[in-house]
PDB file of N, CA and C in Angstrom:
ATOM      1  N   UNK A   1     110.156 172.877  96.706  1.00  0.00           N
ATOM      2  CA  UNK A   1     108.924 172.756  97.477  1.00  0.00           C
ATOM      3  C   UNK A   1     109.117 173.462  98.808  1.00  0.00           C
ATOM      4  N   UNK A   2     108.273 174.068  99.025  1.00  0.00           N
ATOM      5  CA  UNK A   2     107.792 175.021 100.376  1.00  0.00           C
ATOM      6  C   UNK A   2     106.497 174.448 101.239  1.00  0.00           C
ATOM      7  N   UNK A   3     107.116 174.289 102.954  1.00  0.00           N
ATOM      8  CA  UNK A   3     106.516 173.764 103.546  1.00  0.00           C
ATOM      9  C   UNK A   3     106.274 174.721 104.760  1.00  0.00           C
ATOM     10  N   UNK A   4     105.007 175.369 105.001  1.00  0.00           N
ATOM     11  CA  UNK A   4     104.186 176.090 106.255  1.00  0.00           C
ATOM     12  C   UNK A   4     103.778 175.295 107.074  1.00  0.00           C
ATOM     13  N   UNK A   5     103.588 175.816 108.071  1.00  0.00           N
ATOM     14  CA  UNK A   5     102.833 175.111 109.513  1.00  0.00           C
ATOM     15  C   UNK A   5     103.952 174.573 110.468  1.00  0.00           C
ATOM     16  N   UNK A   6     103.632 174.807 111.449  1.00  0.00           N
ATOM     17  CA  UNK A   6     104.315 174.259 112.980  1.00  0.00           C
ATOM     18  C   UNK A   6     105.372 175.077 113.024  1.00  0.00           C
ATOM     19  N   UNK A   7     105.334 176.735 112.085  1.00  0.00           N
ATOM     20  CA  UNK A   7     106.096 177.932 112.524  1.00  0.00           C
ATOM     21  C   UNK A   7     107.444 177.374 111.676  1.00  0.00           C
ATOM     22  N   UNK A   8     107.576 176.307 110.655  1.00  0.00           N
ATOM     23  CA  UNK A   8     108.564 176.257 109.950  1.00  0.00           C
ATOM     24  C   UNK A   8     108.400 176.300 108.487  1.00  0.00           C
ATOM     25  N   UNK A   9     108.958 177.175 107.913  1.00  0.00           N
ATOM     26  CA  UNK A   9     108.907 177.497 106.679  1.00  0.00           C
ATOM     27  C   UNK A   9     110.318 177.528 105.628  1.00  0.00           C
ATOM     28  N   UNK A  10     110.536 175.993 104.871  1.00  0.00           N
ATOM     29  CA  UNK A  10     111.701 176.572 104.066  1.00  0.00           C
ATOM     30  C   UNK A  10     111.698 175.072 103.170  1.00  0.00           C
ATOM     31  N   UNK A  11     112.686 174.765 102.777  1.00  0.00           N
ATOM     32  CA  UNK A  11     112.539 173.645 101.717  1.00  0.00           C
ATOM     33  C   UNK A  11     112.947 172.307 102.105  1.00  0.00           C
ATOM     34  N   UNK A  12     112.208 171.372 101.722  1.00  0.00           N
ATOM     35  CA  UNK A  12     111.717 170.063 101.816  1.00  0.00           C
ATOM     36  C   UNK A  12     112.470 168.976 101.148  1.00  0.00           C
ATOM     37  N   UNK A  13     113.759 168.328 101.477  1.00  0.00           N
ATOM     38  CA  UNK A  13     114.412 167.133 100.613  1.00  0.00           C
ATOM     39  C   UNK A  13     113.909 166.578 100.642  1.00  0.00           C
ATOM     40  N   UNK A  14     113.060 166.036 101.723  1.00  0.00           N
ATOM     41  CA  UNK A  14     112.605 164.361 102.000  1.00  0.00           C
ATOM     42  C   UNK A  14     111.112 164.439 102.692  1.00  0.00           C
ATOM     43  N   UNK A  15     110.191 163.666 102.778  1.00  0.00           N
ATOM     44  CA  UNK A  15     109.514 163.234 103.347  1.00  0.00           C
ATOM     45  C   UNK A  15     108.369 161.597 103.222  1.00  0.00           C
ATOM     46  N   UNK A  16     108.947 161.128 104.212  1.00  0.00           N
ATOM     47  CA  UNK A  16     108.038 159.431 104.058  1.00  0.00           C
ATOM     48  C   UNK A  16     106.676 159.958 104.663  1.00  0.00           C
ATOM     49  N   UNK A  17     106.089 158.754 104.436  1.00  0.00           N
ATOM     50  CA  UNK A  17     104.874 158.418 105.095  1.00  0.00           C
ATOM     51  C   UNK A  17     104.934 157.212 106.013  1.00  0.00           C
ATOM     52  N   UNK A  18     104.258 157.109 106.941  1.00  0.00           N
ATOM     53  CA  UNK A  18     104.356 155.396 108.144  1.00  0.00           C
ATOM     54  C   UNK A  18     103.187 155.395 108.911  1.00  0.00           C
ATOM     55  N   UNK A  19     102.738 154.223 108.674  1.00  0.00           N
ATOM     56  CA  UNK A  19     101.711 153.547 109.345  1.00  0.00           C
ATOM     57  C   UNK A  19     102.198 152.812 111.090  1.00  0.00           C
ATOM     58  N   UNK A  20     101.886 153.506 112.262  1.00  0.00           N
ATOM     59  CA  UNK A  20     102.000 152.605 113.515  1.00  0.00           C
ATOM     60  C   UNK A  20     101.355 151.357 113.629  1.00  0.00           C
ATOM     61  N   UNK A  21     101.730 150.507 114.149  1.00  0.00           N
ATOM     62  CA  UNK A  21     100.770 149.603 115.194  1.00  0.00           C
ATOM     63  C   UNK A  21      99.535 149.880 115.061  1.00  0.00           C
ATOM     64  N   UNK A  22      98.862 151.132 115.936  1.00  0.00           N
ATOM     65  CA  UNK A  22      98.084 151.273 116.311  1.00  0.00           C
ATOM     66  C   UNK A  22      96.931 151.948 114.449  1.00  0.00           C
ATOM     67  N   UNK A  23      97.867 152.372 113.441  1.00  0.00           N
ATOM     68  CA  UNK A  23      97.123 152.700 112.792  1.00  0.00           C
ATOM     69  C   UNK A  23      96.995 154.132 112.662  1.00  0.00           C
ATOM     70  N   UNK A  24      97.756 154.920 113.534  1.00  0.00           N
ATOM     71  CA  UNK A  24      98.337 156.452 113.067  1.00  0.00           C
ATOM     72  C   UNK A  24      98.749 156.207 111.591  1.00  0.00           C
ATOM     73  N   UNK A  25      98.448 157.430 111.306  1.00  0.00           N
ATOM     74  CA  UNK A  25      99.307 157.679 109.911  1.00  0.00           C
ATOM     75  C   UNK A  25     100.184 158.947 110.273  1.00  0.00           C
ATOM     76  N   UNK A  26     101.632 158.703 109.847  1.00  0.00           N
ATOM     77  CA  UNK A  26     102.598 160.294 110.002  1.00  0.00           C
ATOM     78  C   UNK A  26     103.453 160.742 108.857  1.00  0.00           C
ATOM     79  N   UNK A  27     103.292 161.771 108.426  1.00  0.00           N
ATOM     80  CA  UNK A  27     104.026 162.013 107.406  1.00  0.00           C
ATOM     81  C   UNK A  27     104.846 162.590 108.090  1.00  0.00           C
ATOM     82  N   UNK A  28     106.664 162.971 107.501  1.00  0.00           N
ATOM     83  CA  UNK A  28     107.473 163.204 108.295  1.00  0.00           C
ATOM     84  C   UNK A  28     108.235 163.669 107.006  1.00  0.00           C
ATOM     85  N   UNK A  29     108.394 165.312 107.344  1.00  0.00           N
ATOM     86  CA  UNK A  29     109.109 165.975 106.181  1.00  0.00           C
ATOM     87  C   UNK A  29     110.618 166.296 106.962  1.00  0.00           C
ATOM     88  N   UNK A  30     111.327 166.274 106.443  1.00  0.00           N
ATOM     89  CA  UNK A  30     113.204 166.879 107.040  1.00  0.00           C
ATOM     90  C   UNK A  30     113.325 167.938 106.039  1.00  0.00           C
ATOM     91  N   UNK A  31     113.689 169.243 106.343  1.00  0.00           N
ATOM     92  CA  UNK A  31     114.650 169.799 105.537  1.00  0.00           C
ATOM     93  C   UNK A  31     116.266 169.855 105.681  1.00  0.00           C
ATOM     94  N   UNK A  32     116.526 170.893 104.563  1.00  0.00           N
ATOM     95  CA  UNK A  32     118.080 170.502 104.138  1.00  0.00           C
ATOM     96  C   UNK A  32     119.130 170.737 105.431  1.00  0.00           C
ATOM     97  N   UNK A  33     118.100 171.349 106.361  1.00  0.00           N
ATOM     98  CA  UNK A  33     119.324 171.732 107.576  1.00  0.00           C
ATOM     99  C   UNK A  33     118.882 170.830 108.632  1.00  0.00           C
ATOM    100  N   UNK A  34     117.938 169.769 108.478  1.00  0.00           N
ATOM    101  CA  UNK A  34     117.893 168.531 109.091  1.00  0.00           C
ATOM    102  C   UNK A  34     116.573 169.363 110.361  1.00  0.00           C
ATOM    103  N   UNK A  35     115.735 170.202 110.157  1.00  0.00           N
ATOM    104  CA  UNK A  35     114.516 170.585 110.807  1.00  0.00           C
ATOM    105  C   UNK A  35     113.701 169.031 110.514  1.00  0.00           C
ATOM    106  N   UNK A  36     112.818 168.846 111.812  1.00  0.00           N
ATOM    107  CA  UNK A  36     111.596 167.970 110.996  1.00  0.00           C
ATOM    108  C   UNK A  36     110.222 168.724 111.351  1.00  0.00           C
ATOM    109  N   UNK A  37     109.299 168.038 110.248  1.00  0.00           N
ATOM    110  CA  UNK A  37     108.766 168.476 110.804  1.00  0.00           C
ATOM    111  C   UNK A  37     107.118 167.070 110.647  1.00  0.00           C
ATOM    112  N   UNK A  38     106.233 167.074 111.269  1.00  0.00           N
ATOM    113  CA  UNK A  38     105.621 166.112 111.515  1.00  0.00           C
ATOM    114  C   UNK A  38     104.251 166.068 111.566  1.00  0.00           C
ATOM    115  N   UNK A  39     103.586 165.673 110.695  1.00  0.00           N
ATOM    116  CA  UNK A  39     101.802 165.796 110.507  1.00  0.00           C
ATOM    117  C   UNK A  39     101.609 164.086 110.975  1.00  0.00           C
ATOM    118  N   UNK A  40      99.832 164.134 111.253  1.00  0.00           N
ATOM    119  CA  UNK A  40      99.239 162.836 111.601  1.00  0.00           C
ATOM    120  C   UNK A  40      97.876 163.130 110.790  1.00  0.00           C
ATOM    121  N   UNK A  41      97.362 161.699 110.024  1.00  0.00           N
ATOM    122  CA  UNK A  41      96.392 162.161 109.322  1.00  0.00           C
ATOM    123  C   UNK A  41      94.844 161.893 110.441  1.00  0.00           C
ATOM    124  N   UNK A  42      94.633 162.796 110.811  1.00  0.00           N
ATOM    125  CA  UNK A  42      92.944 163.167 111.037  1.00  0.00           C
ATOM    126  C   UNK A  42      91.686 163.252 109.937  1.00  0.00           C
ATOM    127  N   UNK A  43      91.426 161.689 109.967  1.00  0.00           N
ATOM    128  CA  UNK A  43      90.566 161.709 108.841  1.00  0.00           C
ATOM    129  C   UNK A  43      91.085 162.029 107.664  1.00  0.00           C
ATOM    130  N   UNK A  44      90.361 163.123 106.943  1.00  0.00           N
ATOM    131  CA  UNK A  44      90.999 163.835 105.413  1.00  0.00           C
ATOM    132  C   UNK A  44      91.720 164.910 105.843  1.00  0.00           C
ATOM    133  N   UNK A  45      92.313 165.149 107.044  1.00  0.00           N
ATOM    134  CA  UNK A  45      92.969 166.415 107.010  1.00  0.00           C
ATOM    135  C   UNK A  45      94.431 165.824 107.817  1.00  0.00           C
ATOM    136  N   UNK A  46      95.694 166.319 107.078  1.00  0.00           N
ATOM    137  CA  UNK A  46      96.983 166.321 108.120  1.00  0.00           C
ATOM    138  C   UNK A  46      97.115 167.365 108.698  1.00  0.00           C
ATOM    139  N   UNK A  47      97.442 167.502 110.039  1.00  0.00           N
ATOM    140  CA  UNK A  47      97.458 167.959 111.211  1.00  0.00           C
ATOM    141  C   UNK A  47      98.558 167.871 111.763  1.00  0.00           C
ATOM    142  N   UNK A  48      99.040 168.915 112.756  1.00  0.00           N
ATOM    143  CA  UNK A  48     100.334 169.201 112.794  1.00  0.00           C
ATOM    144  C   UNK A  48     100.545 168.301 114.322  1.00  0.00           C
ATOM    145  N   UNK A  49     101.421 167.295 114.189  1.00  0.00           N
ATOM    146  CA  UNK A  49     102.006 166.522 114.889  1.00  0.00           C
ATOM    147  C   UNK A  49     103.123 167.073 115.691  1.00  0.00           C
ATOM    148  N   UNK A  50     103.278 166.499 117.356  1.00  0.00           N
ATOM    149  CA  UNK A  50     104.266 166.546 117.962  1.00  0.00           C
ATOM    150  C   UNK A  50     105.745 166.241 117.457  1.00  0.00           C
ATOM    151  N   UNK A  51     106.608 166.869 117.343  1.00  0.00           N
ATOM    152  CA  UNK A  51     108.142 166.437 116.723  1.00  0.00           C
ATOM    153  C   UNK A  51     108.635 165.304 117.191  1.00  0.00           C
ATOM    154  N   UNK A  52     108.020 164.820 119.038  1.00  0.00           N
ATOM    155  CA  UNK A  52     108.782 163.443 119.276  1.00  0.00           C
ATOM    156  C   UNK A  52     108.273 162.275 118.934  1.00  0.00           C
ATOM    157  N   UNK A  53     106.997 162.661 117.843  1.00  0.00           N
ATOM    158  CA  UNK A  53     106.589 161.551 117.347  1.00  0.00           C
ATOM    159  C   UNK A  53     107.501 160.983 116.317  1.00  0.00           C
ATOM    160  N   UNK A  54     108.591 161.987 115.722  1.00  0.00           N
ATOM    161  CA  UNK A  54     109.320 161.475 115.004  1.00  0.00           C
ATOM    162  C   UNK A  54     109.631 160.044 115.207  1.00  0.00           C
ATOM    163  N   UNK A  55     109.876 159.574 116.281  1.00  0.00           N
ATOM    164  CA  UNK A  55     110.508 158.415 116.720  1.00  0.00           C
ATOM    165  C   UNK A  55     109.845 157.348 116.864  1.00  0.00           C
ATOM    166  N   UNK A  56     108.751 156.854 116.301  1.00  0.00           N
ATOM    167  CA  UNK A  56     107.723 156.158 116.423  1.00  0.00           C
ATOM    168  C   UNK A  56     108.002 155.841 115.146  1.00  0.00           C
ATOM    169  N   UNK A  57     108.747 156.528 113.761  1.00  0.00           N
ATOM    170  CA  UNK A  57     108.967 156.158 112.861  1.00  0.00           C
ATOM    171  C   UNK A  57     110.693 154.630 112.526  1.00  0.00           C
ATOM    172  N   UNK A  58     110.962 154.839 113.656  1.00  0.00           N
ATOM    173  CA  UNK A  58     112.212 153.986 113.928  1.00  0.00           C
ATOM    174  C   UNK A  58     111.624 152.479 114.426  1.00  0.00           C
ATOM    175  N   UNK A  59     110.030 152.172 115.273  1.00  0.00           N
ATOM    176  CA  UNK A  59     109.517 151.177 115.770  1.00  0.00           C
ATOM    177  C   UNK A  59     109.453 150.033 115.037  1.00  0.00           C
ATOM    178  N   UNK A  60     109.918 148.773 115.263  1.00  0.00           N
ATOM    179  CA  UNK A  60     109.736 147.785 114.579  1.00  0.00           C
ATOM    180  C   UNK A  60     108.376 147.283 113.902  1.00  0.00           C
ATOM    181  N   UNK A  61     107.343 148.271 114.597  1.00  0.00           N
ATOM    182  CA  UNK A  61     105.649 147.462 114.617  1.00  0.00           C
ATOM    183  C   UNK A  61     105.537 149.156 113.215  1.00  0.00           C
ATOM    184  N   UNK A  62     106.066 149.891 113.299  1.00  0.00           N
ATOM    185  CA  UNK A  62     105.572 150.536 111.960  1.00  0.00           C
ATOM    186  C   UNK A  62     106.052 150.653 111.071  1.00  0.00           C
ATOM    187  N   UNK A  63     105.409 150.297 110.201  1.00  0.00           N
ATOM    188  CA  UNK A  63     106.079 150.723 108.472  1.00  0.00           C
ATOM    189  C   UNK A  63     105.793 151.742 108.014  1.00  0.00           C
ATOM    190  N   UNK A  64     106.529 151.914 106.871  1.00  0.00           N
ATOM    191  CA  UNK A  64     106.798 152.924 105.810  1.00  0.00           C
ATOM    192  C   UNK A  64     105.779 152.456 104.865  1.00  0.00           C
ATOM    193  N   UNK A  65     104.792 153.320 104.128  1.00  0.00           N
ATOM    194  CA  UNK A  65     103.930 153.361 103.233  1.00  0.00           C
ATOM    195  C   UNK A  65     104.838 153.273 101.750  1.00  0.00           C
ATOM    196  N   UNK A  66     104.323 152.396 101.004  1.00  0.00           N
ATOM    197  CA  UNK A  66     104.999 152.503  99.797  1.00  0.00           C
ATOM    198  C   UNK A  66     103.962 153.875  98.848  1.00  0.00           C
ATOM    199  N   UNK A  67     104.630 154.003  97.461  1.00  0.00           N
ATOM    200  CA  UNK A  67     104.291 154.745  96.893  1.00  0.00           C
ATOM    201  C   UNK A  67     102.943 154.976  96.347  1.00  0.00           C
ATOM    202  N   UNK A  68     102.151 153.746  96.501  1.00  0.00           N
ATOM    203  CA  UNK A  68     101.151 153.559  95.838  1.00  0.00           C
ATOM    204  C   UNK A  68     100.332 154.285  96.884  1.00  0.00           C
ATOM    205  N   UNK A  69     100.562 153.786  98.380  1.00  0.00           N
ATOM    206  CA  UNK A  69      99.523 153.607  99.289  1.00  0.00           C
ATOM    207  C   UNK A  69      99.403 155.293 100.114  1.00  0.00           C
ATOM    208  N   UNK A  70     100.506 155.680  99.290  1.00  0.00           N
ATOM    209  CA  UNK A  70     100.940 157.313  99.807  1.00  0.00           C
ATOM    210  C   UNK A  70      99.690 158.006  99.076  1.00  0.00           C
ATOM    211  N   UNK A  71      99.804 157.762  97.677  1.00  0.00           N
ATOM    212  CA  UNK A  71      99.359 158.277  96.422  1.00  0.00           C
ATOM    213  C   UNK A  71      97.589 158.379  96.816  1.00  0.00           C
ATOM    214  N   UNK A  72      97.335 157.256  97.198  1.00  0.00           N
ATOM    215  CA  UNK A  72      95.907 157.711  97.840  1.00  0.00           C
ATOM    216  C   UNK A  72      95.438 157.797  99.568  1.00  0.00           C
ATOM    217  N   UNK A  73      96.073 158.701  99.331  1.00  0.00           N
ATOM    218  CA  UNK A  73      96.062 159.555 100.551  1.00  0.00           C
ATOM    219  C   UNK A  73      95.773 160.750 100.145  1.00  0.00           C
ATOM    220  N   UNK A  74      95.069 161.806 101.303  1.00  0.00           N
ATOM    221  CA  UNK A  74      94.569 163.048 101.136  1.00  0.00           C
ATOM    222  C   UNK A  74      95.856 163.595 101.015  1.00  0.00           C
ATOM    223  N   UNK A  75      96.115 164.549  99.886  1.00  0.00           N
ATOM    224  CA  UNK A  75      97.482 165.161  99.478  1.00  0.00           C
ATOM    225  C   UNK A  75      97.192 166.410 100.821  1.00  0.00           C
TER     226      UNK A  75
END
């Protein structure tokens, strides 16, 4: 898998999804050389997120989306 936008382009091991507190949604892709990179969902569209939002994914008040709740989400 090949991932464009936020000027990084190359392959994708991992990426979660997490719900804040507040009700952000962030998807958060890493590649194999440990780049991240970081969308927020705007409505039906993901949108390219600040990188130090990464860390909002470590907060006790947000979770990780399970598989189901990923699945209906705007791909």
């Amino acid at each position: 898998m090949t991932v464009s936008g936020n000027g990084y382009s190359g392959p994708v091991t991992r990426s979660n999804v997490y719900r804040t507190a507040g009700g952000t949604i962030l998807r958060i892709s890493e590649s194999e050389d440990g780049a991240l990179k970081v969308e927020r969902l705007q409505g039906e569209e993901w949108i390219a997120g600040r990188v130090g939002m990464a860390g909002l994914r470590r907060a006790s008040t947000t979770t990780r989306l399970s598989a189901s709740e990923v699945r209906s989400l705007p791909a």
